[in-house]
N, C-alpha and C. Protein backbone atom coordinates (compact mmCIF):
# COMPACT_ATOMS: atom_id res chain seq x y z
N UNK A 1 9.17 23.85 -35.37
CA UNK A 1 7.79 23.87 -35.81
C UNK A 1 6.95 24.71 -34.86
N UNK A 2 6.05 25.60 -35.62
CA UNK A 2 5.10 26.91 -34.96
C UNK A 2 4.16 25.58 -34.17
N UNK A 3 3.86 25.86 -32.87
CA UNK A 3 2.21 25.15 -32.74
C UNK A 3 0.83 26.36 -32.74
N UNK A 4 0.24 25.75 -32.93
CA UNK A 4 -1.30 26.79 -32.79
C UNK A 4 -1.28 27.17 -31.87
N UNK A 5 -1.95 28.76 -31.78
CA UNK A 5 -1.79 29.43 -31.17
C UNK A 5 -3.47 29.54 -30.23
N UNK A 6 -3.59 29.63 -28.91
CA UNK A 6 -5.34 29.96 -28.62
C UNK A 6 -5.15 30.61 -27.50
N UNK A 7 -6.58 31.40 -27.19
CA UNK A 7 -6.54 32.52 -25.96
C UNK A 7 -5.61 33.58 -25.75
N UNK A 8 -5.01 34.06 -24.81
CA UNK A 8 -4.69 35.50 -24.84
C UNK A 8 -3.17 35.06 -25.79
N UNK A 9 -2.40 33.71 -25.71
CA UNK A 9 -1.04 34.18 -27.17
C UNK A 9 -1.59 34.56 -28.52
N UNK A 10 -2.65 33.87 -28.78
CA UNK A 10 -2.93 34.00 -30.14
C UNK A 10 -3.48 35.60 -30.29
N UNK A 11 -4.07 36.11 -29.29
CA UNK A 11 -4.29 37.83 -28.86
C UNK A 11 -3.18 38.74 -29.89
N UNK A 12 -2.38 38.39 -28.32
CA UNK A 12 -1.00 38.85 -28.85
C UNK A 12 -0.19 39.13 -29.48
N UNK A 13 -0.18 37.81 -30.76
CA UNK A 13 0.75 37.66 -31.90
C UNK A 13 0.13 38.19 -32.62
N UNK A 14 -1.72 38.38 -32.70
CA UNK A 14 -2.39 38.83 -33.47
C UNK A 14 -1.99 40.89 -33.93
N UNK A 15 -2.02 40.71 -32.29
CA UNK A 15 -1.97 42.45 -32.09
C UNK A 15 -0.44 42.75 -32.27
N UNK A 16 0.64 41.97 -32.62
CA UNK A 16 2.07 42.06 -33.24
C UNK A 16 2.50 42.12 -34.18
N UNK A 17 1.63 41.28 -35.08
CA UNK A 17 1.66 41.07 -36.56
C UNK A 17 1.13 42.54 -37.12
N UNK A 18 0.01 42.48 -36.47
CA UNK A 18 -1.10 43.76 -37.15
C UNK A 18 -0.46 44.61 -37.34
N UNK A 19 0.44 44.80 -36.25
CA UNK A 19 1.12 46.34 -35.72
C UNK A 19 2.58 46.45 -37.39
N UNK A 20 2.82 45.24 -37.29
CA UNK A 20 3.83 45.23 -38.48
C UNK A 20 3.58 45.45 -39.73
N UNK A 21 2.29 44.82 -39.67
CA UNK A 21 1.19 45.40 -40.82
C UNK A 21 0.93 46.41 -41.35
N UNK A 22 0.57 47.33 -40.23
CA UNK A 22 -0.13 48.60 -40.46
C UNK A 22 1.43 50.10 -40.48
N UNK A 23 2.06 49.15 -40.29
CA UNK A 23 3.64 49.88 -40.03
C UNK A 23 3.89 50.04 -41.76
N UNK A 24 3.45 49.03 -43.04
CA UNK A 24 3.79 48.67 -44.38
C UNK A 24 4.07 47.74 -44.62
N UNK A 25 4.61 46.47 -43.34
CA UNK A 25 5.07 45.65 -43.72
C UNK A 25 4.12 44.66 -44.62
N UNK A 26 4.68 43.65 -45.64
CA UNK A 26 3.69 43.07 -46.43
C UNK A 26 3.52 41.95 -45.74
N UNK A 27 2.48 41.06 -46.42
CA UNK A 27 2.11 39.43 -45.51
C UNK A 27 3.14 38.70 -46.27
N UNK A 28 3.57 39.07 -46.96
CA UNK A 28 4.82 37.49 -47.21
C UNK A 28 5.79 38.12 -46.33
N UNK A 29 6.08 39.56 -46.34
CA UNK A 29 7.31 39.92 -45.67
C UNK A 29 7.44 39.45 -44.25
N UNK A 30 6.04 39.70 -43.80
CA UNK A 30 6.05 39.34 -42.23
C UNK A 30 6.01 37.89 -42.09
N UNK A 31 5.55 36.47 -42.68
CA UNK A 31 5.50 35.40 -42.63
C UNK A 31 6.76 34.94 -42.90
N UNK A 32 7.60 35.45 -43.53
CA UNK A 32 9.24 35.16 -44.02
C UNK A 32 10.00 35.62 -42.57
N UNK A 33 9.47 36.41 -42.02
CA UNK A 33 10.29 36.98 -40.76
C UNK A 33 10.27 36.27 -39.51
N UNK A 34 8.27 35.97 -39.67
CA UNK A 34 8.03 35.40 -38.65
C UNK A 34 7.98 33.89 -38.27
N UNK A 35 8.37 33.62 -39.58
CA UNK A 35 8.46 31.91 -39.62
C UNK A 35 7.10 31.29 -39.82
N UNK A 36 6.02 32.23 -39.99
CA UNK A 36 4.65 31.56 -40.13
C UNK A 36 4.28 30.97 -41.55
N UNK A 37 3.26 31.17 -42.35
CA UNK A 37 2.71 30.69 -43.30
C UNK A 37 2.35 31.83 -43.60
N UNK A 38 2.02 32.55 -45.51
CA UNK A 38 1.22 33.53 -45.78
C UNK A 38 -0.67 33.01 -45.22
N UNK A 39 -0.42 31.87 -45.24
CA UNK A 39 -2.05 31.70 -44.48
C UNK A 39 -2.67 32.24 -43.36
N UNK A 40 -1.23 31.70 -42.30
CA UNK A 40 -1.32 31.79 -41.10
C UNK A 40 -0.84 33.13 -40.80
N UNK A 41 -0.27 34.04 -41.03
CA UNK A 41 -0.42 35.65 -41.04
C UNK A 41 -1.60 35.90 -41.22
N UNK A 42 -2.09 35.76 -42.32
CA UNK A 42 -3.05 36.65 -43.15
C UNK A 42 -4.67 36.16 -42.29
N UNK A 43 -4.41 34.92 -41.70
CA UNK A 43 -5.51 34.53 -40.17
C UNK A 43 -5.45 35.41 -39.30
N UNK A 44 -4.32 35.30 -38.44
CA UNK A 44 -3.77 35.88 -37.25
C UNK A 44 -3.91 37.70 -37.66
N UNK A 45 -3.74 38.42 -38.74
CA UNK A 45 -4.14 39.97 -39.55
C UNK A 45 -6.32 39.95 -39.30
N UNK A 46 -6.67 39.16 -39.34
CA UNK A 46 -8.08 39.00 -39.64
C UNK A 46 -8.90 38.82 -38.03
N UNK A 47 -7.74 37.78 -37.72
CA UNK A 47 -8.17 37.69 -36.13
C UNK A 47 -8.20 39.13 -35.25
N UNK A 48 -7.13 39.93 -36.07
CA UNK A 48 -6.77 41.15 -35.00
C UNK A 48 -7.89 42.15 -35.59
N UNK A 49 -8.87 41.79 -36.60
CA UNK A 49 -9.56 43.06 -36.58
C UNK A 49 -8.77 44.08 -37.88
N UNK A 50 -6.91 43.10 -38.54
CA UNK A 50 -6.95 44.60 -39.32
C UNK A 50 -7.30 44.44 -40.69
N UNK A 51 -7.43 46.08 -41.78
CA UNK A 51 -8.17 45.95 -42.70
C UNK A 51 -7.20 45.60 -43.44
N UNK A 52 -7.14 45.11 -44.47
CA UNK A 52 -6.37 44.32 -45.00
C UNK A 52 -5.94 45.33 -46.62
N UNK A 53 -4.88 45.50 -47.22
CA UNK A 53 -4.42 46.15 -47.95
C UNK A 53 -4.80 45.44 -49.63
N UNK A 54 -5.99 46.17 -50.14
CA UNK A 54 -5.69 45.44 -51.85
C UNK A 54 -4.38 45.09 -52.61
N UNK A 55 -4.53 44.06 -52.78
CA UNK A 55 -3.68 43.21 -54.09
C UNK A 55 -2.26 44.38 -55.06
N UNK A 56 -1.57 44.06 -55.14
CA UNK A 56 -0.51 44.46 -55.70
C UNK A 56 0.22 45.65 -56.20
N UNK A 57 0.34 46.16 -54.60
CA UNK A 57 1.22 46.83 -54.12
C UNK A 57 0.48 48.67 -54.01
N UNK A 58 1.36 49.41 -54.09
CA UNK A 58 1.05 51.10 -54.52
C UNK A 58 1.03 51.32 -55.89
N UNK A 59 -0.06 51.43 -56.26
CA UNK A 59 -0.52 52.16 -57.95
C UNK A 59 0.91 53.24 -58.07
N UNK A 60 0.84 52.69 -59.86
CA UNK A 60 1.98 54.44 -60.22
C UNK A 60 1.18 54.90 -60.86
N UNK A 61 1.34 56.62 -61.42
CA UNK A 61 0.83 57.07 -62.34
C UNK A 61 0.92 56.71 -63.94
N UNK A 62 0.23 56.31 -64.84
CA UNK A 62 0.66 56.51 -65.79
C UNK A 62 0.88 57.62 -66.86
N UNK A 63 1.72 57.61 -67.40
CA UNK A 63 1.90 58.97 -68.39
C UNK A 63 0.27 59.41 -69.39
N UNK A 64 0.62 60.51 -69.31
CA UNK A 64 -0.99 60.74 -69.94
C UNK A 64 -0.77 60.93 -71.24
């Protein structure tokens, strides 16, 4: 079991996650990896300051 995280760990994991984040990784992908919660990612993504990616996934083109 994760415990809560405060002061410079919760920093940390913040600025770890983000980084996985901003790498493509998704918030379920990283909460499945990291053993957290999609909650508790998507906190710890918000805590770090990052911008957060709209809802479902990369647009395709459609045929015209």
């Amino acid at each position: 079991m994760r415990t809560n995280l405060t002061g410079p760990a919760r920093d940390a994991e913040a600025a770890r996650l983000a980084a996985l984040y901003k790498a493509g990784d998704s918030i379920r992908g990283i909460a499945a990896s990291s053993g957290r919660s999609y909650g508790s990612v998507r906190q710890l993504l918000l805590h770090a300051k990052c911008p957060l990616r709209p809802r479902g996934g990369t647009p395709t083109q459609r045929p015209a």
